[in-house]
Protein backbone atom coordinates (compact mmCIF):
# COMPACT_ATOMS: atom_id res chain seq x y z
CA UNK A 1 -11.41 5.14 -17.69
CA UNK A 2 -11.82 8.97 -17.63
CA UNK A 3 -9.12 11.48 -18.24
CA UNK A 4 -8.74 12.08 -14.43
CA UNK A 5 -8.40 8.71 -12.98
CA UNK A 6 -5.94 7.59 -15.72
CA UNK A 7 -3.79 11.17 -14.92
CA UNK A 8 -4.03 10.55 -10.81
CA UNK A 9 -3.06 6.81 -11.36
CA UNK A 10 0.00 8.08 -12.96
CA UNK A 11 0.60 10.13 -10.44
CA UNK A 12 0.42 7.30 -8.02
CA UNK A 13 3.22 4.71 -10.38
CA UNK A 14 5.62 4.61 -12.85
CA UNK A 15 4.79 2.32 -15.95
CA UNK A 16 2.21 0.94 -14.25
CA UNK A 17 4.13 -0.11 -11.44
CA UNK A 18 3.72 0.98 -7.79
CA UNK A 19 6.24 1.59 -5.18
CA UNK A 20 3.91 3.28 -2.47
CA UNK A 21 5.07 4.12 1.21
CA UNK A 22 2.12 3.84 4.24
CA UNK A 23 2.69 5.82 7.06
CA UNK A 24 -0.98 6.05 8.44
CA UNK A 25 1.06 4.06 11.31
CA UNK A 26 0.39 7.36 13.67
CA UNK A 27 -3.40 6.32 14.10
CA UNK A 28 -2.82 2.99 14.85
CA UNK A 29 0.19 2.97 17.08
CA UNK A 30 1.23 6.47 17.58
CA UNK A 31 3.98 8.28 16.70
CA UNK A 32 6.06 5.31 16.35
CA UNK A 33 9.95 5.60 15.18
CA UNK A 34 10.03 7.30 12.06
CA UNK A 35 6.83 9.10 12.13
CA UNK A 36 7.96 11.58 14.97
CA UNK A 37 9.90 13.38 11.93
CA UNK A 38 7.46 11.81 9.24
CA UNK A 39 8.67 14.97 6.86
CA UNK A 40 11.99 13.58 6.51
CA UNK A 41 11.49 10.65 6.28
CA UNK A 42 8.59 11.38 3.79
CA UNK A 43 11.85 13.48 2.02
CA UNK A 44 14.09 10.37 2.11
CA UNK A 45 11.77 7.54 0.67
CA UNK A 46 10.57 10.11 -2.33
CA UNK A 47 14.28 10.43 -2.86
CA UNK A 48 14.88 6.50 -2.69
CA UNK A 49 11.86 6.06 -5.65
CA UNK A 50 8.67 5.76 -3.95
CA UNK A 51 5.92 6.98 -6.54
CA UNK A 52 3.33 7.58 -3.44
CA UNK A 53 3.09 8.18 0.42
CA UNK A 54 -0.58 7.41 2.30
CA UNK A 55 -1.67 8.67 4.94
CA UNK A 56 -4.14 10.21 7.39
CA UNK A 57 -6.31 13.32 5.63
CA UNK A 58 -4.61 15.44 8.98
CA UNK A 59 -1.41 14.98 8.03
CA UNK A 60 -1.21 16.47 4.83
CA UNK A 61 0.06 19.55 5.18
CA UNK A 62 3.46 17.73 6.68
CA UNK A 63 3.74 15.79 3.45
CA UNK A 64 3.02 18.16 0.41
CA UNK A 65 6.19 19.99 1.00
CA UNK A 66 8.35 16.93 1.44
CA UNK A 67 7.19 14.48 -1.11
CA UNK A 68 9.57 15.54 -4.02
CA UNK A 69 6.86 15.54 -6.47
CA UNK A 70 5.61 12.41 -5.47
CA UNK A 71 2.03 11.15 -5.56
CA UNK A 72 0.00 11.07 -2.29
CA UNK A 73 -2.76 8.74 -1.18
CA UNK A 74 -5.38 9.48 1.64
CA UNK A 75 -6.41 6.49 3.95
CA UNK A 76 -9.53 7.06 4.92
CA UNK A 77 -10.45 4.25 7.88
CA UNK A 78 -8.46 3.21 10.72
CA UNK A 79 -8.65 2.09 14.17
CA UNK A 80 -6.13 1.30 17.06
CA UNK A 81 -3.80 -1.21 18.67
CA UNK A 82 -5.14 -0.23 22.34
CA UNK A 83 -8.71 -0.18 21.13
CA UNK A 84 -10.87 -3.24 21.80
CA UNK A 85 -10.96 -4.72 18.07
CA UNK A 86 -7.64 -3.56 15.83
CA UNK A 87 -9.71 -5.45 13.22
CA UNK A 88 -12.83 -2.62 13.34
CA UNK A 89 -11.28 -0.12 11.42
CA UNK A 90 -13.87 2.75 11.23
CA UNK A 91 -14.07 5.57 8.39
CA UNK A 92 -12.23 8.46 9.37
CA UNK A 93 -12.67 10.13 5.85
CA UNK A 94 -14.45 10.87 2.87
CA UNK A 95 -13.41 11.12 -1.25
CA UNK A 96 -14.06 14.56 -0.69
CA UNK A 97 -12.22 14.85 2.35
CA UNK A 98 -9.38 13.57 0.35
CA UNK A 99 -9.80 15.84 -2.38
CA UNK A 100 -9.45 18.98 -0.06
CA UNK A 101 -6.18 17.21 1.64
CA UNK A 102 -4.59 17.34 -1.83
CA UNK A 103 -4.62 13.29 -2.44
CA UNK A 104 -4.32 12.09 -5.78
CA UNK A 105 -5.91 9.01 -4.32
CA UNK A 106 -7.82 7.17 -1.54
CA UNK A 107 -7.28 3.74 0.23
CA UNK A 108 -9.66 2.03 2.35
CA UNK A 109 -8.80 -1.26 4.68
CA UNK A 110 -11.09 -4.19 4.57
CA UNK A 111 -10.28 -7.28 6.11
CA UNK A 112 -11.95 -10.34 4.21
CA UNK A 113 -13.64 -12.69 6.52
CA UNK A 114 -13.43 -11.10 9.69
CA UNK A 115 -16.61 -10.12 11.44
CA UNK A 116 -16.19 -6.72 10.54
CA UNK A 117 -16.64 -7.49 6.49
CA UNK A 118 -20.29 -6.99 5.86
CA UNK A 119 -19.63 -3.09 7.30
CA UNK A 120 -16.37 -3.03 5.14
CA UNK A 121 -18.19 -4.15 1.90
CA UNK A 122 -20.90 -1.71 2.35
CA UNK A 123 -18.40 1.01 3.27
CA UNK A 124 -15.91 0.23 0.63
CA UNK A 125 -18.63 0.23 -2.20
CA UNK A 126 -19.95 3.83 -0.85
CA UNK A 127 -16.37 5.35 -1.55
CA UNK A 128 -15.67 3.62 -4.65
CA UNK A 129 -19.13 4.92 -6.19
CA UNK A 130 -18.44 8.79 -4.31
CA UNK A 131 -14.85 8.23 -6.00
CA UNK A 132 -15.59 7.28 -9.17
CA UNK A 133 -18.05 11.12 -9.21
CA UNK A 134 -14.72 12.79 -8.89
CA UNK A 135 -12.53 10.95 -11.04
CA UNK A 136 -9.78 9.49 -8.09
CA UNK A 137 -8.13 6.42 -7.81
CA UNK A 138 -9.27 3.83 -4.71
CA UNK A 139 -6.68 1.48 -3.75
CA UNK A 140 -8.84 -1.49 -1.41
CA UNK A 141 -6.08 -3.18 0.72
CA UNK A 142 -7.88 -6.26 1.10
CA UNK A 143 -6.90 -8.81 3.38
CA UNK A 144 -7.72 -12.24 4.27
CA UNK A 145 -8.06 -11.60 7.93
CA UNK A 146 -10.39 -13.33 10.33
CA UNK A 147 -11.62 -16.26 12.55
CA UNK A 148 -10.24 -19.61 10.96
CA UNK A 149 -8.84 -17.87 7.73
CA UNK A 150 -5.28 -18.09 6.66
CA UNK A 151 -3.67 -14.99 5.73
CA UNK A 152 -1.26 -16.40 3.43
CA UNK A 153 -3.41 -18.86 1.83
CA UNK A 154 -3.59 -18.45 -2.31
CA UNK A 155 -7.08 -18.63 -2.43
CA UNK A 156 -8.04 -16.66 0.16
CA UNK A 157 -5.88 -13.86 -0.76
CA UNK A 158 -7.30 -14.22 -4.56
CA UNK A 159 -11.02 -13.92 -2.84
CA UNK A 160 -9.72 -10.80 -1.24
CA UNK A 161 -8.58 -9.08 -4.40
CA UNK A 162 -11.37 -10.09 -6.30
CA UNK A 163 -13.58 -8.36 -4.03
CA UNK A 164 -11.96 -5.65 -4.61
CA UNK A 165 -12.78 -5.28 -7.91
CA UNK A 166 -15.80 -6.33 -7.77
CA UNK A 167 -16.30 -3.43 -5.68
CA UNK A 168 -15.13 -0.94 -8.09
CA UNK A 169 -11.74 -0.24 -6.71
CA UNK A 170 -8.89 0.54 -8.95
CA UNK A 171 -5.62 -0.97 -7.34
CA UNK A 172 -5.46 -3.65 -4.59
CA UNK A 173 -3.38 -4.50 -1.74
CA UNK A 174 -3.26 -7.80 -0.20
CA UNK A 175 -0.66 -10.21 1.87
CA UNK A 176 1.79 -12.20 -0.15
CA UNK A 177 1.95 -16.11 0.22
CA UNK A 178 5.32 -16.85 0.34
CA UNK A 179 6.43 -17.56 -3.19
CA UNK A 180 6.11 -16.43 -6.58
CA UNK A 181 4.53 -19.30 -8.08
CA UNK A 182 1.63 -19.29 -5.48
CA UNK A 183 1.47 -15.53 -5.45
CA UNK A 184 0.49 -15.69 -9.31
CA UNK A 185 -2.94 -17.40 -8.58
CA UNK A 186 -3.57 -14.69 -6.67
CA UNK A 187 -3.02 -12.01 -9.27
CA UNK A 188 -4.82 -14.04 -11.65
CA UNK A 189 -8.24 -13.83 -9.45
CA UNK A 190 -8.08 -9.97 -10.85
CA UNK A 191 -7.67 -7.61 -13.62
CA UNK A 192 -6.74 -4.61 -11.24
CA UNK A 193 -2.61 -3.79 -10.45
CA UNK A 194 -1.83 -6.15 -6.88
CA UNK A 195 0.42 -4.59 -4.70
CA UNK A 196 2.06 -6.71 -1.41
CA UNK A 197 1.56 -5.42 1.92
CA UNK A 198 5.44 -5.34 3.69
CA UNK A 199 4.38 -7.69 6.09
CA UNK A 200 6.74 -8.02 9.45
CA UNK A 201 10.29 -6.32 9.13
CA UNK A 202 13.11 -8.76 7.95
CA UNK A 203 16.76 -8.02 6.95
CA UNK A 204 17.53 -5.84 3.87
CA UNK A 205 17.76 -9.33 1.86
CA UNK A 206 14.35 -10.69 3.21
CA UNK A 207 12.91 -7.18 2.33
CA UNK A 208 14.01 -7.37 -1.20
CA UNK A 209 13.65 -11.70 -1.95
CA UNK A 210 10.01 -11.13 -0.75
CA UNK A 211 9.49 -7.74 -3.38
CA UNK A 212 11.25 -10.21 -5.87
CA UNK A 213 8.97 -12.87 -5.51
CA UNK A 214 5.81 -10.66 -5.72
CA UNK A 215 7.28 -9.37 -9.08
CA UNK A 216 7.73 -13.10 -10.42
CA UNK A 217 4.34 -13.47 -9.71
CA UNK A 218 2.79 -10.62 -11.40
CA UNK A 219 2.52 -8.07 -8.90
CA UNK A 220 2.44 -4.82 -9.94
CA UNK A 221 4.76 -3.31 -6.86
CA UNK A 222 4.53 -3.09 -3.08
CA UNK A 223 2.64 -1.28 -0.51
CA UNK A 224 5.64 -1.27 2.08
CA UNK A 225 5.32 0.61 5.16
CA UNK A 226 7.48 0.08 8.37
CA UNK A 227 9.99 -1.99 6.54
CA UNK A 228 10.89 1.20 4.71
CA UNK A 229 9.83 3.65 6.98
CA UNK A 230 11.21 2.23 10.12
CA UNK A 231 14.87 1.12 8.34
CA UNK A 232 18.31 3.00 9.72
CA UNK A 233 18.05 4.06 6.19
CA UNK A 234 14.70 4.55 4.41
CA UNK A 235 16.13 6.21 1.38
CA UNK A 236 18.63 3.12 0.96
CA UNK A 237 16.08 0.24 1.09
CA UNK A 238 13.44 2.31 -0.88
CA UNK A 239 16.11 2.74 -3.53
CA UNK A 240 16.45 -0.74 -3.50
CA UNK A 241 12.54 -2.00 -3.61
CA UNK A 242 12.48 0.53 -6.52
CA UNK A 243 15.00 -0.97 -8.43
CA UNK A 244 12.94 -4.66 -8.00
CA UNK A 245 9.64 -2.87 -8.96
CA UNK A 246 10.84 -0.73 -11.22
CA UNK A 247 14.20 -1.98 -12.94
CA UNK A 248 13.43 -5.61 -12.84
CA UNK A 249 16.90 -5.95 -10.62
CA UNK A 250 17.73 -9.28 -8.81
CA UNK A 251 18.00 -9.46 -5.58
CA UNK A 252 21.88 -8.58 -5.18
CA UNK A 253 21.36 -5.83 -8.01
CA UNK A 254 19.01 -4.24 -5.78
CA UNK A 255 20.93 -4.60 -2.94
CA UNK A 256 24.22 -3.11 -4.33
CA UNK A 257 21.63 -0.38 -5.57
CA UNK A 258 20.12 0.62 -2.56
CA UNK A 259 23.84 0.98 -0.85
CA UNK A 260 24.01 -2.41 1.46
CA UNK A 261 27.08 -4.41 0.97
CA UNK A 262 25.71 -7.34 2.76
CA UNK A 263 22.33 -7.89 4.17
C-alpha cells in the first residue's frame, strides 16, 4: 500500500472503521428530503461522527465547507428511478474527475448478477487500475442484485464482495443478511474492510440492532444513507451509529448516546 492510499483511507475512517454518509440520492431521485439543504445536513452528520460523505463530483463545492473536516468520497456512476432500468447505472465520472472535486476517494455501484454486470466488471476494473495511478481509495458497493438472486443471501453477498477485491478495490459495500452470525461468512469471502448498505428506513432501534449485528459479524462500519440523512435528527442517529462502529456500544448505549429515550 503506498503512502497516499494508506493517508486518504484514513481520511475516509477512524481505526479502521467506517461510518460513511451517501447522499448521491439527488441523481437518483431528486432532491429528496434532506438533500434540498444537503449543507446542513452534511454539517449535522459530520457533527454526529460520520468519518465520510459521497456524493456526486457536482456537488462538491456544497460539501467542502460543511464537512467539519471530514473525509469525502466521489460516486462516480448512477442512474435514475424514472429511467427505464434503475439497475443500469452508467459512469458519470472519472478518478481524475474525483481528484479535481477534492475526494479523498471514489465509489462505484455494481450490482452482482444483474444483466448489467459484465459492463460493471469491465467498468469497475478500469477505475480501480486509473485509481490505483493516483494513489485513491475505491470503495465497490457490490450488491447481489438481479434476476433470481437473493439479496440477502450469505453466499451471494460473499460472491459480491469477493469480486470486489478481486477487482482491485479497497473497501466494499454490500447488503446485510439479517444476522450477525450469517453476516460473518460474508466478511470472511474477503480481506478488504465490509461496510452495510442502510437498507430501508426502520425506527431508531432497528437502525442501530441492524449496525450492531454487522459489527458482531465483522463488519468494518456502515455505508448508511437515507436512514441518517432522511431522520428528524441526522446528527442524533449518526451519533448513535458512531458509537456502534466506533465505541463498540450496545444497542441501548447507543441509543442513550445519540439522544433517543425510546425508539
Amino acid at each position: 500500500m503506498t503512502a497516499g492510499l494508506s493517508a486518504r483511507l484514513n481520511r475516509i475512517s477512524t481505526n479502521d472503521r467506517y461510518l460513511i454518509v451517501p447522499m448521491d440520492h439527488g441523481l437518483t431521485m431528486g432532491a429528496v428530503d434532506g438533500l434540498v439543504d444537503i449543507e446542513s445536513t452534511i454539517d449535522g452528520v459530520t457533527r454526529g461522527g460520520a468519518d465520510a460523505v459521497l456524493t456526486q463530483k457536482g456537488i462538491a463545492p456544497r460539501v467542502h465547507p460543511n464537512k467539519n473536516d471530514a473525509g469525502y468520497i466521489v460516486h462516480v456512476n448512477g442512474s435514475t428511478t424514472i429511467g427505464p432500468d434503475e439497475s443500469d447505472k452508467r459512469v458519470t465520472a472519472t478518478a481524475e474527475d474525483a481528484v479535481r472535486a477534492g475526494a479523498d476517494a471514489v465509489s462505484f455501484h455494481i450490482n452482482v448478477g444483474s444483466d448489467h454486470e459484465p459492463d460493471q466488471i469491465e467498468e469497475l476494473a478500469e477505475l480501480t487500475a486509473d485509481a490505483s495511478r493516483l494513489g485513491l481509495p475505491v470503495l465497490a458497493m457490490a450488491y447481489a442484485r438481479g434476476p433470481g438472486v437473493d439479496e440477502t443471501d450469505p453466499e451471494s453477498l460473499g460472491h459480491a464482495v469477493r469480486l470486489a477485491e478481486e477487482l482491485g478495490a479497497d473497501v466494499v459495500k454490500t447488503g446485510y443478511s439479517g444476522d450477525g452470525d450469517s453476516f460473518a461468512r460474508v466478511t470472511e469471502s474477503t480481506r478488504l474492510p465490509v461496510v452495510i448498505a442502510g437498507g430501508s428506513k426502520g425506527t431508531d432501534r432497528d437502525t442501530v440492532e441492524m449496525v450492531r449485528g454487522a459489527m458482531d459479524g465483522d463488519a468494518a462500519g456502515v455505508s448508511m444513507g437515507r436512514s441518517i440523512f432522511q431522520h428528524e435528527d441526522p446528527e442524533g442517529i449518526a451519533r448513535a451509529v458512531s458509537a456502534v462502529v466506533h465505541d463498540d456500544a450496545s444497542v441501548d448505549e447507543a441509543l442513550t448516546a445519540g439522544g433517543f429515550v425510546e425508539a
